[in-house]
PDB file of N, CA and C in Angstrom:
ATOM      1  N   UNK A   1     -27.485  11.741   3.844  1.00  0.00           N
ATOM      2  CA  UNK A   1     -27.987  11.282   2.561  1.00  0.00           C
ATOM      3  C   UNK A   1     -26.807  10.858   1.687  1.00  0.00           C
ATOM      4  N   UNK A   2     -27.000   9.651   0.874  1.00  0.00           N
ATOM      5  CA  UNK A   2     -25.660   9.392   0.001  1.00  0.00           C
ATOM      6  C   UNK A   2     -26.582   9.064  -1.471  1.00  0.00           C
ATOM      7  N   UNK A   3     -25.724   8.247  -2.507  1.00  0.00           N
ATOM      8  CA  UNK A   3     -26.040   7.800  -3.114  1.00  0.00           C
ATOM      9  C   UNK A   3     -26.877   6.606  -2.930  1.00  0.00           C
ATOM     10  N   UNK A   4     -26.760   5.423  -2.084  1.00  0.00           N
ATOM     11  CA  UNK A   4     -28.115   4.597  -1.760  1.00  0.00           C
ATOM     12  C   UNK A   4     -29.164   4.807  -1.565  1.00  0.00           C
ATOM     13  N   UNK A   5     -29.155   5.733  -0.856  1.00  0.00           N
ATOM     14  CA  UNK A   5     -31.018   6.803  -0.789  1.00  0.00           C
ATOM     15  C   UNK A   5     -31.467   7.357  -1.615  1.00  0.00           C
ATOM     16  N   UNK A   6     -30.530   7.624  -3.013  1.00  0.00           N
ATOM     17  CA  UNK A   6     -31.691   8.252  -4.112  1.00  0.00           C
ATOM     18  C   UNK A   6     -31.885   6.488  -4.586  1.00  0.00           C
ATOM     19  N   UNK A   7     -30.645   5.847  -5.158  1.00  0.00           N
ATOM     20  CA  UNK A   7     -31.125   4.572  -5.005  1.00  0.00           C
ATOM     21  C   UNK A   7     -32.616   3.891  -4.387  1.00  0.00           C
ATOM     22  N   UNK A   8     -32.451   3.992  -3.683  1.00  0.00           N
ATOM     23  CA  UNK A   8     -33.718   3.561  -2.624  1.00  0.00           C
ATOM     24  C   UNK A   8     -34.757   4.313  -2.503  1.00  0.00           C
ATOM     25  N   UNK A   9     -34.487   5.336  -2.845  1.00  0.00           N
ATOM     26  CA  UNK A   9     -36.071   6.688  -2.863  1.00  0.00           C
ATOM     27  C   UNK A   9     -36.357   6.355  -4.425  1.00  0.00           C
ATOM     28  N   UNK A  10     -35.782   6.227  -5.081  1.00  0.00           N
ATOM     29  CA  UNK A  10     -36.147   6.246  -6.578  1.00  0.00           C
ATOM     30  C   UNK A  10     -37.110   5.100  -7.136  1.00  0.00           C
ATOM     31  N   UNK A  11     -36.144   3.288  -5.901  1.00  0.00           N
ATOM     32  CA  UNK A  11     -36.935   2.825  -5.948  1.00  0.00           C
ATOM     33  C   UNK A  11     -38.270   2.180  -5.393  1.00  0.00           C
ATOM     34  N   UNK A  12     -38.657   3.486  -3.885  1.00  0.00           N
ATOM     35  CA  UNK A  12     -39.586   3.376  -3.193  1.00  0.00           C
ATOM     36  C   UNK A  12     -41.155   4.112  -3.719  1.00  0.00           C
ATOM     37  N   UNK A  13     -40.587   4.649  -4.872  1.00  0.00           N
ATOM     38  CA  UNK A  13     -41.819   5.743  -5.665  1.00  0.00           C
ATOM     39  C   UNK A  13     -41.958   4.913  -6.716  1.00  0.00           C
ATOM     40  N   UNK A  14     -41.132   4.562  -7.253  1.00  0.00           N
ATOM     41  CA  UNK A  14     -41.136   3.297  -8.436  1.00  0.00           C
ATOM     42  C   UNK A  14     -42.128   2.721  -8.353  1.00  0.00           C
ATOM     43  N   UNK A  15     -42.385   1.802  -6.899  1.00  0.00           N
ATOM     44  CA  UNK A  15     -43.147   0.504  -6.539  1.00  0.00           C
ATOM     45  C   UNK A  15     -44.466   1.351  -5.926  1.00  0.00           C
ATOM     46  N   UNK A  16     -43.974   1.923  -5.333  1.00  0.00           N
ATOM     47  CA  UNK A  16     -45.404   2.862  -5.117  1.00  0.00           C
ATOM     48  C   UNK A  16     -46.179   3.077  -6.121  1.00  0.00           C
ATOM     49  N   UNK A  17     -45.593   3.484  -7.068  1.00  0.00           N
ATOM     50  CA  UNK A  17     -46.211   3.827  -8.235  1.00  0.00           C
ATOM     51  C   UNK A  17     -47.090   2.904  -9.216  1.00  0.00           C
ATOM     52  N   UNK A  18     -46.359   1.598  -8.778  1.00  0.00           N
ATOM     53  CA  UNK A  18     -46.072   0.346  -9.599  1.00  0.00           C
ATOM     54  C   UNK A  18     -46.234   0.274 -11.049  1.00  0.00           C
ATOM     55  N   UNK A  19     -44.340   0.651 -11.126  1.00  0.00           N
ATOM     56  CA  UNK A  19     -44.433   1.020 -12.674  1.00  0.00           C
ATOM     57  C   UNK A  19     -43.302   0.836 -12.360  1.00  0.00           C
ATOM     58  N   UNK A  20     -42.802  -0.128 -13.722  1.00  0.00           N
ATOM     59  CA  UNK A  20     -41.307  -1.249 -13.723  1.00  0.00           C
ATOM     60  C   UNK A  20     -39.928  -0.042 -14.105  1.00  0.00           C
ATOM     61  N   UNK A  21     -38.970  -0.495 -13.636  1.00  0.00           N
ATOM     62  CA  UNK A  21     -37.624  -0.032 -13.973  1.00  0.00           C
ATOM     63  C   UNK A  21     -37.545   0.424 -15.550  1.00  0.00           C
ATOM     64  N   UNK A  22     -38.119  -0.558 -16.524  1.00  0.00           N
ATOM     65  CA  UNK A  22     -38.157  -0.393 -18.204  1.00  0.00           C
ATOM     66  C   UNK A  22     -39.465   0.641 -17.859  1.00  0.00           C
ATOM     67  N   UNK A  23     -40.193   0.491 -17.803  1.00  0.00           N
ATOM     68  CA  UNK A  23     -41.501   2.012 -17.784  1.00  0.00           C
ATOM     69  C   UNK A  23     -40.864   3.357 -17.347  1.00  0.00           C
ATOM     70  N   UNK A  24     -40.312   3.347 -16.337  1.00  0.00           N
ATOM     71  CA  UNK A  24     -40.203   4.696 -15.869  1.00  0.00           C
ATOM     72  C   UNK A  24     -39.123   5.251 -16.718  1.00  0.00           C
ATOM     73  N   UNK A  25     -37.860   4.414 -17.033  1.00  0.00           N
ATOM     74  CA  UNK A  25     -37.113   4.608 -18.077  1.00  0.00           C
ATOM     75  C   UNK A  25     -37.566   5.199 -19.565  1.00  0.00           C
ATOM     76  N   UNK A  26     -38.290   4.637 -20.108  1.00  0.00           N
ATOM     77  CA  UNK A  26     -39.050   5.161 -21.099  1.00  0.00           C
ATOM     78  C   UNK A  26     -39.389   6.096 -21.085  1.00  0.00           C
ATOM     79  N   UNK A  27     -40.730   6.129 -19.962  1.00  0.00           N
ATOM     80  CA  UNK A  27     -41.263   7.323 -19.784  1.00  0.00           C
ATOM     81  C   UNK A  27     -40.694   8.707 -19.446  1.00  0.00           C
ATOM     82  N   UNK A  28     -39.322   8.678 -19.334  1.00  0.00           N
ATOM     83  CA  UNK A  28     -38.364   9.450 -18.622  1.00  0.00           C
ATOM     84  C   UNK A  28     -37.749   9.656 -20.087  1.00  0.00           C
ATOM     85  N   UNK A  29     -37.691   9.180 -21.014  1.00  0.00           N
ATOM     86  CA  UNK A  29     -36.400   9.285 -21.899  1.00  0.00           C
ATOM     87  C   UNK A  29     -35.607   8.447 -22.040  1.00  0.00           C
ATOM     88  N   UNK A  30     -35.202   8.075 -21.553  1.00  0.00           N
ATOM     89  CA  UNK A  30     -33.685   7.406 -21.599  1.00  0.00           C
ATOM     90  C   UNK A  30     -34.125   5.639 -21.912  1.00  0.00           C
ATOM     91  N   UNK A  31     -33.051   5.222 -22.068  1.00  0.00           N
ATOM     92  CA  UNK A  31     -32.714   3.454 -22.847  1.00  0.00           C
ATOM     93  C   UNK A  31     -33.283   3.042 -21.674  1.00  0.00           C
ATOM     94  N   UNK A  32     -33.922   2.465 -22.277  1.00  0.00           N
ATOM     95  CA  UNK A  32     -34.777   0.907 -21.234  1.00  0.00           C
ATOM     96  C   UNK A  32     -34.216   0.892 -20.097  1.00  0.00           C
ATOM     97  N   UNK A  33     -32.594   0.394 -20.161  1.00  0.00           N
ATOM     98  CA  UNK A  33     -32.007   0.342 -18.914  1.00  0.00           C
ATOM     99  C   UNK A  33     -31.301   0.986 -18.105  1.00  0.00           C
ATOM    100  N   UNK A  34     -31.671   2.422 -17.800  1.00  0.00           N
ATOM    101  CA  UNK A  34     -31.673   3.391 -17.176  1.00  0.00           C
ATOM    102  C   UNK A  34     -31.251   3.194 -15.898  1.00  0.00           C
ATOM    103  N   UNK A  35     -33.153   3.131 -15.548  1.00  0.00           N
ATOM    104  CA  UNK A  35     -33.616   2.972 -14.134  1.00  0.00           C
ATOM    105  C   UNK A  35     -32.711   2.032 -13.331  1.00  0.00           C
ATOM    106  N   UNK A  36     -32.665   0.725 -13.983  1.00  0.00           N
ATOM    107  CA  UNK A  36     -31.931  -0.381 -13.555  1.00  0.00           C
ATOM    108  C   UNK A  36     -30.362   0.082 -13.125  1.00  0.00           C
ATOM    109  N   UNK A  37     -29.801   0.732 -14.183  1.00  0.00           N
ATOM    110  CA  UNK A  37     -28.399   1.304 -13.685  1.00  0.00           C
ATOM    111  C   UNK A  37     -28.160   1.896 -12.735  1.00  0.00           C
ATOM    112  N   UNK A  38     -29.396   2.999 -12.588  1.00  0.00           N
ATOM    113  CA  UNK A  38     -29.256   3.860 -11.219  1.00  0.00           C
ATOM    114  C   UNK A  38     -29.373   2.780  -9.910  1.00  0.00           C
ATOM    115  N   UNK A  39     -30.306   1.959 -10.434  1.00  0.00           N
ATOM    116  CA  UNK A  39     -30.860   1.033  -9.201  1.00  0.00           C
ATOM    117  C   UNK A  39     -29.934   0.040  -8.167  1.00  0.00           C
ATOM    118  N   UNK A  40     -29.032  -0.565  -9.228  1.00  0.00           N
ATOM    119  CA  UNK A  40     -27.714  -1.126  -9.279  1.00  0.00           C
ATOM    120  C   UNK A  40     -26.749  -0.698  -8.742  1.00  0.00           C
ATOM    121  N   UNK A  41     -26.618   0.762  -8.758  1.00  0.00           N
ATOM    122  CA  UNK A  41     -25.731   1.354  -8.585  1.00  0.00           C
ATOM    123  C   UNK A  41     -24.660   1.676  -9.433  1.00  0.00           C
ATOM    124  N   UNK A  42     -25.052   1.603 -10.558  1.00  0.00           N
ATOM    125  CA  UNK A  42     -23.837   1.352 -11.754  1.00  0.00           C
ATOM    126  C   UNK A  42     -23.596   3.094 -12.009  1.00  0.00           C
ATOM    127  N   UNK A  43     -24.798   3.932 -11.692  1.00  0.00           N
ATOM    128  CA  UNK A  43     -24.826   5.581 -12.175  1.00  0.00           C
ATOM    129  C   UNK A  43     -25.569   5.831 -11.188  1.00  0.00           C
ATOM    130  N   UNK A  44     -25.202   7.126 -11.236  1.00  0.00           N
ATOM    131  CA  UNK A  44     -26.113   8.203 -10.563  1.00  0.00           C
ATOM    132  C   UNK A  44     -27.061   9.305 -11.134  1.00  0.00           C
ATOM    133  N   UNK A  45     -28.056   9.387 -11.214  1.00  0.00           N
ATOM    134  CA  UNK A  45     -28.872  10.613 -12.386  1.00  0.00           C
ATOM    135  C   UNK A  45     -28.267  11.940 -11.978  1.00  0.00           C
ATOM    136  N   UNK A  46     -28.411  12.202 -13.237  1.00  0.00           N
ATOM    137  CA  UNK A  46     -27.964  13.608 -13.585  1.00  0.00           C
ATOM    138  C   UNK A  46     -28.490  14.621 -13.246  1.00  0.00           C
ATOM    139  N   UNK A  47     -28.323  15.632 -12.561  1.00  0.00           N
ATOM    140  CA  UNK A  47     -29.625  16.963 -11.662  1.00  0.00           C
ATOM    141  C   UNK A  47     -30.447  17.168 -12.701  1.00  0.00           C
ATOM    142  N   UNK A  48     -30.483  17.436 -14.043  1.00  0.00           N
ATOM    143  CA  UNK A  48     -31.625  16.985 -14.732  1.00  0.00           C
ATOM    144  C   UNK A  48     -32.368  16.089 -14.783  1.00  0.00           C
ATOM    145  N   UNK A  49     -31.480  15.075 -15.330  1.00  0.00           N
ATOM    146  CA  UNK A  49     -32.724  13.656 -14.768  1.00  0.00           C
ATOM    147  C   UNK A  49     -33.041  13.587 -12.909  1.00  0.00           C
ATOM    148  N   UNK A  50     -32.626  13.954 -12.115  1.00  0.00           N
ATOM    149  CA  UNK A  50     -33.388  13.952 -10.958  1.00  0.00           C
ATOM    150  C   UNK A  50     -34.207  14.965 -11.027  1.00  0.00           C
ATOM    151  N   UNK A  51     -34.290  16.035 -11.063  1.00  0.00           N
ATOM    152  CA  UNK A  51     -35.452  16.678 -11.611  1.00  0.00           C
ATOM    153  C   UNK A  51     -36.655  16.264 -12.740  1.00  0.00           C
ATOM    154  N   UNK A  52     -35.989  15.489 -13.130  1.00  0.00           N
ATOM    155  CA  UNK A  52     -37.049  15.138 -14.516  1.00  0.00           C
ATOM    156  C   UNK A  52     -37.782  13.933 -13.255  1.00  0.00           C
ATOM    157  N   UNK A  53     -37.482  13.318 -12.448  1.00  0.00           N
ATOM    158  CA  UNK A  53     -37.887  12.042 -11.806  1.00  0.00           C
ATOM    159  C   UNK A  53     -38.411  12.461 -10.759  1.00  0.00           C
ATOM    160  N   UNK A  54     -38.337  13.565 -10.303  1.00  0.00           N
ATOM    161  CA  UNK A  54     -39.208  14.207  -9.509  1.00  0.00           C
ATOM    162  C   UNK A  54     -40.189  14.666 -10.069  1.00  0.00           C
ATOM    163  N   UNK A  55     -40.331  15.588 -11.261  1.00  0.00           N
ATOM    164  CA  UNK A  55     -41.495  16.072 -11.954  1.00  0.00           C
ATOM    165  C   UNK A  55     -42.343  14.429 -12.138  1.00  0.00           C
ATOM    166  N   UNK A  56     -41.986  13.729 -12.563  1.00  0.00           N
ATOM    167  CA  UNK A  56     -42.342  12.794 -12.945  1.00  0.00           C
ATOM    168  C   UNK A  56     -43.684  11.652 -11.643  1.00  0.00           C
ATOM    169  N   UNK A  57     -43.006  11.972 -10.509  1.00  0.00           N
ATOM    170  CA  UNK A  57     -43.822  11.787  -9.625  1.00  0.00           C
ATOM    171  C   UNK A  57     -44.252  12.556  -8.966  1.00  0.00           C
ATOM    172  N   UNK A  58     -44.198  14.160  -9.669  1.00  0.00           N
ATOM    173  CA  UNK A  58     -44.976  14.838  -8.693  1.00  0.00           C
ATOM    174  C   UNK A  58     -44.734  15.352  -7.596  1.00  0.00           C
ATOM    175  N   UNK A  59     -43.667  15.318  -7.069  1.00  0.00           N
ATOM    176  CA  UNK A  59     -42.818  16.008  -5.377  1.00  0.00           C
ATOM    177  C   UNK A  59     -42.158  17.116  -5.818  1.00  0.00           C
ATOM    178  N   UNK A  60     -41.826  17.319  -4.918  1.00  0.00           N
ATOM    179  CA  UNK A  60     -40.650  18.189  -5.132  1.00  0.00           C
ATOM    180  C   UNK A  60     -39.892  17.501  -4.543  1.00  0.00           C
ATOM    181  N   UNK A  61     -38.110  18.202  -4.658  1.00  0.00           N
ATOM    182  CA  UNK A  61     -36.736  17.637  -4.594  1.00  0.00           C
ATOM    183  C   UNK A  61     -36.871  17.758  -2.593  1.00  0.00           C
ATOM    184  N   UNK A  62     -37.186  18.749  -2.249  1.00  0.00           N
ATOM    185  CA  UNK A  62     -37.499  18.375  -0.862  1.00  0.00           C
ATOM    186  C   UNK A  62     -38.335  17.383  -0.165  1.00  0.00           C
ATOM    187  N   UNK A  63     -39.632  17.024  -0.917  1.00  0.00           N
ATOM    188  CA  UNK A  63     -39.850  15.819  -0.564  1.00  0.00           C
ATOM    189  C   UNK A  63     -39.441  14.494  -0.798  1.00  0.00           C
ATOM    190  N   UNK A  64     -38.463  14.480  -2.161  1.00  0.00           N
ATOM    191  CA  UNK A  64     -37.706  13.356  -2.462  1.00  0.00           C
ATOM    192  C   UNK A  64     -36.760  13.238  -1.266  1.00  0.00           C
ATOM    193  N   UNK A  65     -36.210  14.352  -0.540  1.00  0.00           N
ATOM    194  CA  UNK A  65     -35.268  13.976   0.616  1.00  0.00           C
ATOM    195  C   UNK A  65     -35.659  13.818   1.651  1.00  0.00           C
ATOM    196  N   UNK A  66     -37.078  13.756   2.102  1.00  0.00           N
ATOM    197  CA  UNK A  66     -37.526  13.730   3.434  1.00  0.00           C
ATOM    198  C   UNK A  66     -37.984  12.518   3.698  1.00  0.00           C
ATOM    199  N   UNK A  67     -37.081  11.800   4.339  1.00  0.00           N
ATOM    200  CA  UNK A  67     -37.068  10.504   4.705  1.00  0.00           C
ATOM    201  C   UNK A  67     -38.245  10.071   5.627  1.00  0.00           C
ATOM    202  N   UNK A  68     -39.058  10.977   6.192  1.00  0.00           N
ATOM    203  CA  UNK A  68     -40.234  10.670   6.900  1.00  0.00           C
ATOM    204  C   UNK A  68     -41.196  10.777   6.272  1.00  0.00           C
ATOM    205  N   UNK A  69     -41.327  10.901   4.868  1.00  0.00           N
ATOM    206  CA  UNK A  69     -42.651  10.964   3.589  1.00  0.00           C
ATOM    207  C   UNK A  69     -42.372   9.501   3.695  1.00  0.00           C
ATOM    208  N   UNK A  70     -43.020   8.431   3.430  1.00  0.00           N
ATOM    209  CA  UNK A  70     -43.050   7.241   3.203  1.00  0.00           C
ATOM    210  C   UNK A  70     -44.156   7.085   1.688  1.00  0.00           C
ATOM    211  N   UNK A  71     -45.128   8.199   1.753  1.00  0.00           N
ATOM    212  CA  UNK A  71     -46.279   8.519   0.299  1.00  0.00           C
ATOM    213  C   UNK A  71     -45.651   9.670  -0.163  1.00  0.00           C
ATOM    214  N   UNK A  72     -44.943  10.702  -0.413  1.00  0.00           N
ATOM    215  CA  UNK A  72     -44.523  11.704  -0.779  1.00  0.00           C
ATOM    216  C   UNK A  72     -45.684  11.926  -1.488  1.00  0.00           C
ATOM    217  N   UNK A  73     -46.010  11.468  -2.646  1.00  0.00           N
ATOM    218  CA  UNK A  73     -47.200  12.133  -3.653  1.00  0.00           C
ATOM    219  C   UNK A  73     -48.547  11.835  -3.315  1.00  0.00           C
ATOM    220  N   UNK A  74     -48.901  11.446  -2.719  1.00  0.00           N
ATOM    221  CA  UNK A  74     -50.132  10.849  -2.186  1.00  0.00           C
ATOM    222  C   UNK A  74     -50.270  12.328  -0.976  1.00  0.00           C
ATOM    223  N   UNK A  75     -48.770  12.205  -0.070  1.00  0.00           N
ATOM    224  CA  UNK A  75     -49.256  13.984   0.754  1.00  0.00           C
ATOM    225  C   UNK A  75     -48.863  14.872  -0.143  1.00  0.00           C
ATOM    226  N   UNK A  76     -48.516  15.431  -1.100  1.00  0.00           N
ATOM    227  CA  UNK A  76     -48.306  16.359  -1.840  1.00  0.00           C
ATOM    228  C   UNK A  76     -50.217  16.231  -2.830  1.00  0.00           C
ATOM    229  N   UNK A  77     -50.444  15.207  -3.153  1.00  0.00           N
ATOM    230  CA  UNK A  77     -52.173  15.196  -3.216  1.00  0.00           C
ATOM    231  C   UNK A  77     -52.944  16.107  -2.538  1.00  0.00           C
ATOM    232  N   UNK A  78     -52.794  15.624  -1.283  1.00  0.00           N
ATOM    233  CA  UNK A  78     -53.572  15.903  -0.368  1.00  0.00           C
ATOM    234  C   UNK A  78     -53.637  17.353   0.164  1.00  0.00           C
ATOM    235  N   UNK A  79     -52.276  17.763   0.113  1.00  0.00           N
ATOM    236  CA  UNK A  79     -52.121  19.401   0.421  1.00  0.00           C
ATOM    237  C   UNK A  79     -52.450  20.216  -0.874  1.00  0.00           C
ATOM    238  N   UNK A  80     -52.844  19.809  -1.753  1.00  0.00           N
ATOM    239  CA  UNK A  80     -53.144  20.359  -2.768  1.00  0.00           C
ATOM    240  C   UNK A  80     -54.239  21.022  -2.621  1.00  0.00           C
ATOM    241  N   UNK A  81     -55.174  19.679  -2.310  1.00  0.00           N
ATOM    242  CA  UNK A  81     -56.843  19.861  -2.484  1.00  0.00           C
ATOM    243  C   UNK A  81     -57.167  20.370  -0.944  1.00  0.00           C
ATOM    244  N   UNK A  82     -55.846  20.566  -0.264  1.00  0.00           N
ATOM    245  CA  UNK A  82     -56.128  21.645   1.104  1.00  0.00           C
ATOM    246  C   UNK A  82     -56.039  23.106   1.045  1.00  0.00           C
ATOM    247  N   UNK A  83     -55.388  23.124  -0.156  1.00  0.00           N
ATOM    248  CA  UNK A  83     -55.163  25.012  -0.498  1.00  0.00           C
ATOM    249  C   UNK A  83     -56.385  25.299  -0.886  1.00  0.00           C
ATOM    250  N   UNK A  84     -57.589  24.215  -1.733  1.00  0.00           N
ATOM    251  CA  UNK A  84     -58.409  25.025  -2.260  1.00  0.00           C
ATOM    252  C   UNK A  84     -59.866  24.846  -0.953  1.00  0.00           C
ATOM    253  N   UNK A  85     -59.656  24.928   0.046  1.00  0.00           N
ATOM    254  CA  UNK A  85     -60.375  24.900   1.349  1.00  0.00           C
ATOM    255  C   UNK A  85     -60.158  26.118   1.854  1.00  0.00           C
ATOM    256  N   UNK A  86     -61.532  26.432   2.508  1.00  0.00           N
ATOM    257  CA  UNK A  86     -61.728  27.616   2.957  1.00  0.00           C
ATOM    258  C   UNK A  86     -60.967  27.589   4.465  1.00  0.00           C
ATOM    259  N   UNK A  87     -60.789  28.929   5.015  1.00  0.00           N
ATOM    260  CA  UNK A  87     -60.337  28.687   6.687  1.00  0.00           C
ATOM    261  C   UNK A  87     -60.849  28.282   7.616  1.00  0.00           C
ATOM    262  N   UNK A  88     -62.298  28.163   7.456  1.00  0.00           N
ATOM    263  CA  UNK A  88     -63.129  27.518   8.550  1.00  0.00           C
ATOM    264  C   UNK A  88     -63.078  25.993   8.208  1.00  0.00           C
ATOM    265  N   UNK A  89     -62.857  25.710   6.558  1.00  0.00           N
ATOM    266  CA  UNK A  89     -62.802  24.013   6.398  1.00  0.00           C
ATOM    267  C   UNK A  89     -61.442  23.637   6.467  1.00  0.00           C
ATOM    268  N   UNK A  90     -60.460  24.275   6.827  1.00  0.00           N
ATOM    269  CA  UNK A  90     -59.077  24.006   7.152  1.00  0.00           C
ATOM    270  C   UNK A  90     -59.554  23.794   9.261  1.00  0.00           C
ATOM    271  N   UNK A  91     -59.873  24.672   9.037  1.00  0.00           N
ATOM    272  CA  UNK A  91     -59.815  24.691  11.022  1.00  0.00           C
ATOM    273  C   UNK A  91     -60.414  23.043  10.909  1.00  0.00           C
ATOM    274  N   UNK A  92     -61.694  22.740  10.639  1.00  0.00           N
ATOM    275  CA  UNK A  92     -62.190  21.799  10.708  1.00  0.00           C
ATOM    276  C   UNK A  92     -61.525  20.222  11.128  1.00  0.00           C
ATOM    277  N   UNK A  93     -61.096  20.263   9.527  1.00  0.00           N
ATOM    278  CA  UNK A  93     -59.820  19.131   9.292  1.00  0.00           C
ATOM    279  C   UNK A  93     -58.765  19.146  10.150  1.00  0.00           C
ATOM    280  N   UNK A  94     -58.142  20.277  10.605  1.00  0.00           N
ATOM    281  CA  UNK A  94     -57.207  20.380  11.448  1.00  0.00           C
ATOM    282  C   UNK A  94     -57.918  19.435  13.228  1.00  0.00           C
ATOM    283  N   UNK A  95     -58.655  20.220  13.067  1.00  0.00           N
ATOM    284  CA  UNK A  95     -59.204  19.885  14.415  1.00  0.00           C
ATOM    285  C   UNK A  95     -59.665  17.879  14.435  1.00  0.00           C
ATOM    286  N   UNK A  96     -60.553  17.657  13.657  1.00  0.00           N
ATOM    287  CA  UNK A  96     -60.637  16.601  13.305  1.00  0.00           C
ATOM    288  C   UNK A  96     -59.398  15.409  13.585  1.00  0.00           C
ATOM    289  N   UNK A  97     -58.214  16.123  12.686  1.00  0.00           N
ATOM    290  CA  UNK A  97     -56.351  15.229  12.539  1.00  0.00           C
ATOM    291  C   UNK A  97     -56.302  14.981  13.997  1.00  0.00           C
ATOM    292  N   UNK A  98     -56.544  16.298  15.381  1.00  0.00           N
ATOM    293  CA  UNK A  98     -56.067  16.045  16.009  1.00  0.00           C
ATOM    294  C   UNK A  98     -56.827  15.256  16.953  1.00  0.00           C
ATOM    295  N   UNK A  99     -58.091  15.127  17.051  1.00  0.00           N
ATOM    296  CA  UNK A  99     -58.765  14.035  17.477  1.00  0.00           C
ATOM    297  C   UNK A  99     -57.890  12.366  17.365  1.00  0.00           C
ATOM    298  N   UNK A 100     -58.297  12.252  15.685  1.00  0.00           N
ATOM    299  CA  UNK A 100     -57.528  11.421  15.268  1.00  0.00           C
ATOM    300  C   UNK A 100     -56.090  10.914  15.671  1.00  0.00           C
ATOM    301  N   UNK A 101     -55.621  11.823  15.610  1.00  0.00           N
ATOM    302  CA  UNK A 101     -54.539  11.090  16.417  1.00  0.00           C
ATOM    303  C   UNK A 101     -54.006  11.249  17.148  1.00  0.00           C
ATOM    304  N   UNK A 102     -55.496  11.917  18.294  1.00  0.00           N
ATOM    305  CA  UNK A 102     -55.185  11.307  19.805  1.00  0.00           C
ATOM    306  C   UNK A 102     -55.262   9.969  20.279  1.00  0.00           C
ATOM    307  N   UNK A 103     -56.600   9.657  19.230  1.00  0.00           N
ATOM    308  CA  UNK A 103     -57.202   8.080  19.793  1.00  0.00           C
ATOM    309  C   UNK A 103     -56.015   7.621  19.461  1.00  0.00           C
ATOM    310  N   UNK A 104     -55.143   7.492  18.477  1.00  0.00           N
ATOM    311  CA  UNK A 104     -54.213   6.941  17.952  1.00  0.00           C
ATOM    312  C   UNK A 104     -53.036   6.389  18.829  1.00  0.00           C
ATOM    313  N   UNK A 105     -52.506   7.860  19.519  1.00  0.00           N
ATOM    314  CA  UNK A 105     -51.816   7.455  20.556  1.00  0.00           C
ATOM    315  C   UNK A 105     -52.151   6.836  22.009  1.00  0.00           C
ATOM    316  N   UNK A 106     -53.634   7.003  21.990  1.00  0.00           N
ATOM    317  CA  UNK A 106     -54.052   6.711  23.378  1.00  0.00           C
ATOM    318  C   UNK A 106     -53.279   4.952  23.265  1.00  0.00           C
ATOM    319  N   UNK A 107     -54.227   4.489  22.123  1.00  0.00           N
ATOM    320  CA  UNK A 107     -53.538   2.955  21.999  1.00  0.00           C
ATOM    321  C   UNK A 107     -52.616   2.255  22.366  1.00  0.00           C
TER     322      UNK A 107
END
C-alpha cells in the first residue's frame, strides 16, 4: 500500500458515491479544494481526516485497505442487515451464496 492507493481508494468511493471532489470536501470540512489536493497528489490526509473519510463513507479503515472490496459500503450494508437475521435465516442465505456461486463458476 502507498500513497496512490489512498489516492485511488479515496477516489474509487468518491465516484461510487457520485459526489464531486468540491462536495466531499465540504462535506468533510475543509476548503473546496481539498479532495482535489489529495487526488493530485499534492497532500496526503491527515489520520484524522482519513478517519473522518472513512466515517464519512461508512467502512471502516480495514475496509478502506482491502483491495478486494471493489463496493466497500454497499458490503458493509449488507452485513449489517445480516446481524439482524436469525441463525436459521443466516444458514439459509449462506446456503443459497453457495448455490449461487456454483452456477457461477460452472460457467
Amino acid at each position: 500500500m502507498d500513497e496512490k492507493f489512498v489516492r485511488d481508494r479515496i477516489t474509487e468511493l468518491r465516484m461510487q458515491a457520485d459526489i464531486s471532489e468540491y462536495q466531499l470536501s465540504l462535506e468533510l470540512g475543509h476548503s473546496k479544494s481539498y479532495i482535489q489536493s489529495i487526488s493530485s497528489g499534492r497532500t496526503s490526509p491527515s489520520m484524522t481526516a482519513f478517519f473522518e473519510i472513512c466515517s464519512y463513507f461508512n467502512i471502516s479503515p480495514l475496509e478502506f485497505f482491502d483491495s478486494d472490496l471493489k463496493s466497500p459500503n454497499q458490503i458493509h450494508q449488507i452485513v449489517n442487515k445480516l446481524k439482524l437475521l436469525s441463525n436459521d435465516d443466516l444458514e439459509f442465505i449462506d446456503e443459497a451464496l453457495k448455490r449461487y456461486l456454483d452456477k457461477i463458476q460452472q460457467r
